[in-house]
Protein backbone atom coordinates (compact mmCIF):
# COMPACT_ATOMS: atom_id res chain seq x y z
CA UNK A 1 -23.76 17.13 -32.07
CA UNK A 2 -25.38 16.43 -35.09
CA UNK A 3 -26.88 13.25 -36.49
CA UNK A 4 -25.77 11.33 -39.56
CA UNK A 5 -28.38 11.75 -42.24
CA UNK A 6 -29.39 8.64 -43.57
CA UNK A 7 -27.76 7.43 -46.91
CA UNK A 8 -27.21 4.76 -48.93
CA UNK A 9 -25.55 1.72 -46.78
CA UNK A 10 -25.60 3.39 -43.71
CA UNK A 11 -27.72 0.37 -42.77
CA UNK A 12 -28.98 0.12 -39.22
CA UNK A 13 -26.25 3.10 -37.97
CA UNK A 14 -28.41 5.37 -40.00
CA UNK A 15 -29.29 8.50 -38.07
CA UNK A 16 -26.77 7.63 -35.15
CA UNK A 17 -23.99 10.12 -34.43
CA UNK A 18 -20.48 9.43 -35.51
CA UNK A 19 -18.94 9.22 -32.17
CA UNK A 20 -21.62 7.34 -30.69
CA UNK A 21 -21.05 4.90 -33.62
CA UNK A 22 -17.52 4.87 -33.16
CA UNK A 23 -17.60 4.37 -29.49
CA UNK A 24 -20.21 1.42 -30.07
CA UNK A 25 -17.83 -0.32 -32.76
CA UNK A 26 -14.74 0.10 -30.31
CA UNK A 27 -16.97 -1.83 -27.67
CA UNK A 28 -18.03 -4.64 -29.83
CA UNK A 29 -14.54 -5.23 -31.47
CA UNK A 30 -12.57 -5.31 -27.92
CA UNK A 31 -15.71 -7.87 -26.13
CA UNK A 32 -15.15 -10.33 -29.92
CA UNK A 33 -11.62 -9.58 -28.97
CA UNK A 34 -12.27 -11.00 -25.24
CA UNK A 35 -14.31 -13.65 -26.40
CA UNK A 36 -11.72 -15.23 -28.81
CA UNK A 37 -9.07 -15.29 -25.84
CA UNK A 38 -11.48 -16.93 -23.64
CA UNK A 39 -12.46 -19.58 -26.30
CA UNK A 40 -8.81 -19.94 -27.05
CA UNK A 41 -7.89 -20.05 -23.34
CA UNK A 42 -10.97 -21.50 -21.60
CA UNK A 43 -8.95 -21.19 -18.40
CA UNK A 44 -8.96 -17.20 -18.55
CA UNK A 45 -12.43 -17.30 -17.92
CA UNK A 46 -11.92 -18.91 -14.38
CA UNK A 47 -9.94 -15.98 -13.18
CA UNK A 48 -12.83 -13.47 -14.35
CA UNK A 49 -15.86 -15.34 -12.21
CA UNK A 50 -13.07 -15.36 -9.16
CA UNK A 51 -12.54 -11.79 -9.40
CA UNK A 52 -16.12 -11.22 -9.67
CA UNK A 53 -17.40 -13.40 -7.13
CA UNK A 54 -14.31 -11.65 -4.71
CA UNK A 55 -15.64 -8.14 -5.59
CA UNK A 56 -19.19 -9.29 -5.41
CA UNK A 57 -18.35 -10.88 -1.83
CA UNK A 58 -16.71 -7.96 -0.79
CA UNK A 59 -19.98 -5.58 -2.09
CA UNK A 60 -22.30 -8.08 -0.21
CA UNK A 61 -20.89 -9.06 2.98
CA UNK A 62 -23.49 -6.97 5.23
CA UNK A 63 -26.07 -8.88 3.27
CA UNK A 64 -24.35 -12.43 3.18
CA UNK A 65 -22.66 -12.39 6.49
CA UNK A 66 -24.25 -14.38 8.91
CA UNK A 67 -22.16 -12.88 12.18
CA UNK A 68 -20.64 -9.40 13.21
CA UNK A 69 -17.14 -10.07 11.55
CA UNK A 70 -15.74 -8.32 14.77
CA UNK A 71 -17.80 -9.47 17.43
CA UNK A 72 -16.00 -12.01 19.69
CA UNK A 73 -18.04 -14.53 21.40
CA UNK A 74 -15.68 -16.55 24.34
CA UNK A 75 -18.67 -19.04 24.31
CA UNK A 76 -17.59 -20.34 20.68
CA UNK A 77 -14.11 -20.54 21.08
CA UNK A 78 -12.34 -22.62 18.14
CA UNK A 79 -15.46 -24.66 17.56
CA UNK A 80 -14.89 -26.61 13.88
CA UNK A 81 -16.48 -26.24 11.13
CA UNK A 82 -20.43 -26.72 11.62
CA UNK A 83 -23.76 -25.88 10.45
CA UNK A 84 -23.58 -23.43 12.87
CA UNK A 85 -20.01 -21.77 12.18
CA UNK A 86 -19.53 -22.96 8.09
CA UNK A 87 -15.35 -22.29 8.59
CA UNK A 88 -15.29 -23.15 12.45
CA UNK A 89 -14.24 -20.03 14.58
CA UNK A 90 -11.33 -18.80 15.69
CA UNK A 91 -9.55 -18.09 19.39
CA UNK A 92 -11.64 -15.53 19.91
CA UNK A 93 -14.75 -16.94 18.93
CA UNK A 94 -15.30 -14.72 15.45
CA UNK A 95 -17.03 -16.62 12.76
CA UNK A 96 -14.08 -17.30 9.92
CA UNK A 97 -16.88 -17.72 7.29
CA UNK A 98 -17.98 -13.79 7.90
CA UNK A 99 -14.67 -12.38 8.39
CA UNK A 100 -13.71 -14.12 5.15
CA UNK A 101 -16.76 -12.44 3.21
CA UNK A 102 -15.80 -8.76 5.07
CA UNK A 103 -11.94 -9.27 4.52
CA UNK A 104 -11.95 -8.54 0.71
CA UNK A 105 -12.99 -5.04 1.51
CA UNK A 106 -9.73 -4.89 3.32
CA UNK A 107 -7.56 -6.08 1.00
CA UNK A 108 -8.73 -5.07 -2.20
CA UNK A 109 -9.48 -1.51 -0.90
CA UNK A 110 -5.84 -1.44 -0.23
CA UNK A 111 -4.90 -3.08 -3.37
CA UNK A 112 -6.43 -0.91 -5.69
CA UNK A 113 -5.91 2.18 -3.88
CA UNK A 114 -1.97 1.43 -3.35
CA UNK A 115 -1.90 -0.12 -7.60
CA UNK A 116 -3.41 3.18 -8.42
CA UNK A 117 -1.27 5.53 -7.19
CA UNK A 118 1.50 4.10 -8.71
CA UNK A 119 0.12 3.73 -11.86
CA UNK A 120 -1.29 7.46 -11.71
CA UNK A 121 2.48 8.46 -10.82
CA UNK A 122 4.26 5.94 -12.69
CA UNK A 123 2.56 5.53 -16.22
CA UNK A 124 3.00 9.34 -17.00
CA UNK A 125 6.72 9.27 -15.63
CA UNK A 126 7.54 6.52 -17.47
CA UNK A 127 5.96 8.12 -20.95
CA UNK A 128 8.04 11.36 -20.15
CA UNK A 129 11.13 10.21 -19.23
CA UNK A 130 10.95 7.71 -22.19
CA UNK A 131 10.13 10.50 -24.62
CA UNK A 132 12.96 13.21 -23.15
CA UNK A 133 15.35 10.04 -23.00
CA UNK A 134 18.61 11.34 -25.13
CA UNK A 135 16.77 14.63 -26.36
CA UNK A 136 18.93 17.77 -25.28
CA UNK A 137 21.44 17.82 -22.20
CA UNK A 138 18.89 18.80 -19.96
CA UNK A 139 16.14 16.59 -20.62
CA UNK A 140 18.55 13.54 -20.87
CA UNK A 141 19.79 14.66 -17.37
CA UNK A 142 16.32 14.24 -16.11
CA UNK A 143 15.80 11.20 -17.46
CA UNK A 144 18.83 9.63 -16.05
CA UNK A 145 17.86 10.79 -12.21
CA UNK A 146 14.70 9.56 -12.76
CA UNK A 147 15.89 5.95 -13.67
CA UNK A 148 18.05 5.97 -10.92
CA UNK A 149 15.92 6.77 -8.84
CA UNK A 150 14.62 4.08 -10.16
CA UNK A 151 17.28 1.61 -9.80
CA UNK A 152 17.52 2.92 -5.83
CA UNK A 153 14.35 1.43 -5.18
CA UNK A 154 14.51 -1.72 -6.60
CA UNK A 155 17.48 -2.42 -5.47
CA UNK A 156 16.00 -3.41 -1.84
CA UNK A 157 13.87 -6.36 -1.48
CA UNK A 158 10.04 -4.98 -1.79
CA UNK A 159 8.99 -6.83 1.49
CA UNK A 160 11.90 -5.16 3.79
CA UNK A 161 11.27 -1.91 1.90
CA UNK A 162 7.55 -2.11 2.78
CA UNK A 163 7.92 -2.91 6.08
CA UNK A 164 10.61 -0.08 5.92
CA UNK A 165 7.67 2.22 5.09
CA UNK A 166 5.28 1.05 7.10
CA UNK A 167 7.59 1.41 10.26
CA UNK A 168 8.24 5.58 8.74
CA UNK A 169 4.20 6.38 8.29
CA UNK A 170 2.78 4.19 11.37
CA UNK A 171 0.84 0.99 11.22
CA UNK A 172 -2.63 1.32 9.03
CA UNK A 173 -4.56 1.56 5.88
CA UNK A 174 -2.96 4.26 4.73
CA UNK A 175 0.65 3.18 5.84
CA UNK A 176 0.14 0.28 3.61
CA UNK A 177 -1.21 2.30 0.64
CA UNK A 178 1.77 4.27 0.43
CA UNK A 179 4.22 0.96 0.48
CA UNK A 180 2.10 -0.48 -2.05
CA UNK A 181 2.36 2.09 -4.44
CA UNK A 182 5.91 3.30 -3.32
CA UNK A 183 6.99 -0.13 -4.56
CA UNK A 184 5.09 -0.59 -7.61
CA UNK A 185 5.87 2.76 -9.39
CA UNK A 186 8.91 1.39 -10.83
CA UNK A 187 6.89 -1.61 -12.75
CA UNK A 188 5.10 0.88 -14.60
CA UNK A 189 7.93 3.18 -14.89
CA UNK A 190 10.13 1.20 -16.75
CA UNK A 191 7.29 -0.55 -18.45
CA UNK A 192 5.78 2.95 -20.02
CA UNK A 193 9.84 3.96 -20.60
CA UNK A 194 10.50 0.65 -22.65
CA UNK A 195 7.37 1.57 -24.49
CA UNK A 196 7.76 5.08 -25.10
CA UNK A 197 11.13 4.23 -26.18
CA UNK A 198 9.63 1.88 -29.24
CA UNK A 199 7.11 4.31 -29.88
CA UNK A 200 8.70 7.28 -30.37
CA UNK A 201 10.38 6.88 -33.51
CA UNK A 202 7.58 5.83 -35.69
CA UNK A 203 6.32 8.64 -38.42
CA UNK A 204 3.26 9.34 -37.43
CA UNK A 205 5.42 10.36 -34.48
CA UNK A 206 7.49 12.79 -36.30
CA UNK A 207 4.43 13.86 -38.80
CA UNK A 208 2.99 15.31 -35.27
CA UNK A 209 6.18 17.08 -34.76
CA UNK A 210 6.97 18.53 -38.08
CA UNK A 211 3.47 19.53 -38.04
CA UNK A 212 4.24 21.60 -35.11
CA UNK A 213 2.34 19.51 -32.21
CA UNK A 214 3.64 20.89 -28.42
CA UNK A 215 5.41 17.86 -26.79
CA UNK A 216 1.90 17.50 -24.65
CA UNK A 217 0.08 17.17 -27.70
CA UNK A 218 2.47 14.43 -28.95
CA UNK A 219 2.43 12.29 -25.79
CA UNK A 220 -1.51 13.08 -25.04
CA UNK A 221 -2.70 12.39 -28.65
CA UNK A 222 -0.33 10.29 -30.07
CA UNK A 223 2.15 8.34 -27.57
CA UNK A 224 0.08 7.30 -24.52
CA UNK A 225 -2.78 5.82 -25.98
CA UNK A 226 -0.56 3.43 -28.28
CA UNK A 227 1.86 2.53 -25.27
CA UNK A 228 -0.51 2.25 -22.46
CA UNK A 229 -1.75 -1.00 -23.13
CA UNK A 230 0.77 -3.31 -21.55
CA UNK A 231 0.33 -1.56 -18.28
CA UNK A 232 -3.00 -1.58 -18.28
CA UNK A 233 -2.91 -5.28 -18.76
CA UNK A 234 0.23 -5.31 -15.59
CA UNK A 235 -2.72 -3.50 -13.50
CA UNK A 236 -4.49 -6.84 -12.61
CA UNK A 237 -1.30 -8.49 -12.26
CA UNK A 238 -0.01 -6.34 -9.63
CA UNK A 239 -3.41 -5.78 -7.72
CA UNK A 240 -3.44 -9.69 -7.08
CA UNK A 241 0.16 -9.24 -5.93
CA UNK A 242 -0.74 -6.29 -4.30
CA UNK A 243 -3.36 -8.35 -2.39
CA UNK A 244 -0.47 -10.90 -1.23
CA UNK A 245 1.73 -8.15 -0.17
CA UNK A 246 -1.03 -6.61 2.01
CA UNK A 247 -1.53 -10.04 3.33
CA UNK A 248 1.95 -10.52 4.23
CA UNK A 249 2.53 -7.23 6.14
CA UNK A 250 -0.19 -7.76 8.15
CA UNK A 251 0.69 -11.64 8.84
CA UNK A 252 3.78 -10.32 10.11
CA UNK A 253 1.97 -7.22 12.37
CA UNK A 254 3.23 -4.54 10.04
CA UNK A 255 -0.20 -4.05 8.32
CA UNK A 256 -3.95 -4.01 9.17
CA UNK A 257 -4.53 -3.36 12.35
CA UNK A 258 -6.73 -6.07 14.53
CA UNK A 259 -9.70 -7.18 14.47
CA UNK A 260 -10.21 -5.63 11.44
CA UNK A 261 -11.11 -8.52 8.70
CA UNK A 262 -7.98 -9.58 6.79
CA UNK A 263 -6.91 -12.30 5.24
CA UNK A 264 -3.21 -11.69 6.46
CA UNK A 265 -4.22 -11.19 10.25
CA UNK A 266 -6.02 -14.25 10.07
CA UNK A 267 -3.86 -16.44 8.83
CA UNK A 268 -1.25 -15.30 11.71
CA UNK A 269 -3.88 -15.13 14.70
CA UNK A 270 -4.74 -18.74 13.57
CA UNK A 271 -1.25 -20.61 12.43
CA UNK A 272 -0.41 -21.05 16.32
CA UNK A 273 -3.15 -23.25 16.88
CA UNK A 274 -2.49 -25.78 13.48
CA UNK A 275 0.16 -27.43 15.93
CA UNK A 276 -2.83 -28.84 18.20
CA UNK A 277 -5.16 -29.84 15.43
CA UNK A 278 -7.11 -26.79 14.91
CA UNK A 279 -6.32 -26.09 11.26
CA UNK A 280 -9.12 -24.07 10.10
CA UNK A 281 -8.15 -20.13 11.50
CA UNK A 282 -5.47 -20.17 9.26
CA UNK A 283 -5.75 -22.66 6.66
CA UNK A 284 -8.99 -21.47 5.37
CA UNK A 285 -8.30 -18.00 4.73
CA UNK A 286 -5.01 -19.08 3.16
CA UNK A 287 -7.23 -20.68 0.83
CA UNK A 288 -8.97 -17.75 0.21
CA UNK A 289 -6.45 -15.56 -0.42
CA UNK A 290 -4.75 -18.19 -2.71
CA UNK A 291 -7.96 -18.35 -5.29
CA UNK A 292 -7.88 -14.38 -5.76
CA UNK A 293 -4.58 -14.15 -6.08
CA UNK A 294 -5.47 -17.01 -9.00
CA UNK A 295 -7.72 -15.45 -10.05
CA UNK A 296 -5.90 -11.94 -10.60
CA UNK A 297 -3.35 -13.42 -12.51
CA UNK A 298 -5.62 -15.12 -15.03
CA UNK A 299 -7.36 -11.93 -15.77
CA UNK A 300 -3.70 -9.93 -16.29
CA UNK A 301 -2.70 -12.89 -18.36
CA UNK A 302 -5.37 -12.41 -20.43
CA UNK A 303 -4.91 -8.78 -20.55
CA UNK A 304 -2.07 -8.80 -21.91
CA UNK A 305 -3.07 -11.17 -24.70
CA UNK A 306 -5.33 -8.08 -25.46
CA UNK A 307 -2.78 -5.61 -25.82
CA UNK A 308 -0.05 -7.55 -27.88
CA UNK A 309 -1.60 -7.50 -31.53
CA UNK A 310 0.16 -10.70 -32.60
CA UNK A 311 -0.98 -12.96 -29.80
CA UNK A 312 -4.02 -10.96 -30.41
CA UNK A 313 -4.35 -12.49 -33.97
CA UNK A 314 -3.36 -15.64 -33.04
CA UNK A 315 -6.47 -15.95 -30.74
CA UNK A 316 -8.66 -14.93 -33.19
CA UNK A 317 -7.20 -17.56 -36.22
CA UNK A 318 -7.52 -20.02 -33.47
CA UNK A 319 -11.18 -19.47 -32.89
CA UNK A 320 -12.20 -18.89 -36.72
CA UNK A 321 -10.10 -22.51 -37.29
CA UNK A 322 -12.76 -23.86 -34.42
C-alpha cells in the first residue's frame, strides 16, 4: 500500500494512506456521532458506565473479591450486612458481595454467547430470505418456510420454550446457550427481512445487478452493510434481556447449575428466607441484576439513535442549537 504524496490541501493527512485515512474519518464521525446523543440524552451515558463497570466487575472479580465465591463457611451463616460480609451472607455462609462480583461472568458469558449465535444465524437468514422474497417460484418457496418457521417459534411463550429446551439438551451452560439463541433468531430474522425488504429496491441496488454483480456480491457489498444497523443496535437490547432470561431459568432450577455464581440462583436460594427478615440473599442480587439490565437497555436505546439517520440528525441540530 502506497502513501499519498503530499499536495496542495492535503493538510495534516499528507503522506497517510487512503484507507488508513478513511478508516480514521469513519472513527471520528461515528464517536461526534456518540457524543451528540449523549449530550442530547445525558441519560444514555448512565447505561454505558453500568455496562462497563458490569464487564469490568466481571474481568476483576479474582482481584476484587474478598472471599472464594464458592466456599461455604457454616460458621457465617446469614450474618447481615457488615464490615466483615459488605452484602451479609447467605444460608450457606458464601459472601453475597463476592458471588455478586463473580456472577457477571455467568451471566454475561451466557448472554453474549447465546445473542451471538442468533445473530450469526439470524442476520444472514433474514438478509437472504428478504432478498429471494417473491423472486422466482423456488426462491419465494424458501422464503415462505423460512418465515414460518418463523412464525412456529414465536408462537410459544419464550420462557416455556426455553425451559422446553433446556429440559431436551440437559441442565447447563451450554443448555442455556442454545435456548438463548434458539429464541432470539427470529428478532433478527424478521428485523434483517423487514430491512432487506426496504433495501432492495433502491438503484444502486439494481445498478449492481445490471452491472452483472452475483447475488453474493449484491448482499455482501451492497445490502448488508446498509441494513445491518438496526440489529446491531437490537444486540445490546437483547443481551440485557438475554441476561434476565438466564436469570430466570436458573431462579426456577432450569439453568446454572449450583453453587456456581448467578444472579438467578441467588435470588431463589435466598427468597425463602425474606419471610423471616433476612432480605439480603435475594434482594441484593435482584438489585444487581436490575441495574445491568438498565443499563443494557440505555446503551441499545442509544444504538439505535445511531443507526436511524433522522433521529441521527436530530441529535446533532440539538447539540449545535446548545
Amino acid at each position: 500500500m502506497t502513501a499519498v504524496p503530499t499536495s496542495k490541501g492535503a493538510g495534516r493527512f499528507a503522506g497517510v494512506p487512503v484507507s488508513s485515512r478513511r478508516t480514521g474519518a469513519g472513527l471520528a464521525r461515528q464517536l461526534r456521532a456518540l457524543a451528540a446523543v449523549l449530550r442530547w440524552r445525558p441519560l444514555f451515558a448512565l447505561g454505558y458506565v453500568i455496562v462497563i463497570g458490569v464487564a469490568a466487575c466481571a474481568i476483576l472479580a479474582p482481584w476484587l473479591a474478598p472471599y472464594d465465591p464458592v466456599t461455604a463457611n457454616p460458621e457465617a451463616y446469614l450474618q447481615p450486612p457488615s464490615w466483615q460480609h459488605w452484602f451479609g451472607t447467605d444460608n450457606t455462609g458464601m459472601d453475597i458481595f463476592s458471588r455478586i462480583l463473580y456472577a457477571p461472568r455467568t451471566d454475561l458469558t451466557i448472554a453474549l454467547l447465546g445473542t451471538g449465535v442468533s445473530a450469526l444465524v439470524g442476520i444472514p437468514l433474514g438478509a437472504v430470505v428478504g432478498y429471494y422474497e417473491q423472486r422466482s417460484r423456488l426462491r419465494s418457496a424458501f422464503s415462505v418456510t423460512v418465515m414460518r418457521s418463523a412464525d412456529v417459534l414465536q408462537a410459544f411463550p419464550v420462557f416455556v420454550f426455553a425451559i422446553a429446551l433446556v429440559a431436551v439438551f440437559g441442565q447447563g451452560i451450554v443448555s442455556v446457550v442454545i435456548a438463548i439463541a434458539f429464541v432470539n433468531i427470529p428478532i433478527y430474522l424478521r428485523l434483517m427481512r423487514s430491512q432487506v425488504l426496504s433495501i432492495r429496491g433502491m438503484r444502486y441496488v439494481d445498478a449492481a445487478f445490471v452491472a452483472g454483480a452475483s447475488d453474493f456480491a449484491i448482499l455482501s457489498r451492497h445490502i448488508l452493510p446498509n441494513a445491518i444497523g438496526a440489529a446491531l443496535a437490537q444486540l445490546s437490547i437483547n443481551i440485557g434481556w438475554s441476561v434476565l432470561l438466564t436469570a430466570g431459568l436458573s431462579f426456577v432450577g432450569a439453568g446454572v447449575v449450583a453453587p456456581t455464581p448467578e444472579w438467578g440462583s441467588m435470588i431463589a436460594t435466598g427468597f425463602q428466607n425474606v419471610t423471616t427478615g433476612q432480605w439480603w440473599p435475594s434482594v441484593v442480587p435482584g438489585i444487581a441484576l436490575g441495574i445491568t439490565v438498565f443499563g443494557f437497555a440505555l446503551v441499545g436505546s442509544s444504538l439505535e439513535i445511531l443507526a436511524d439517520p433522522a433521529q441521527m440528525r436530530l441529535a446533532v441540530r440539538r447539540r449545535e442549537a446548545r
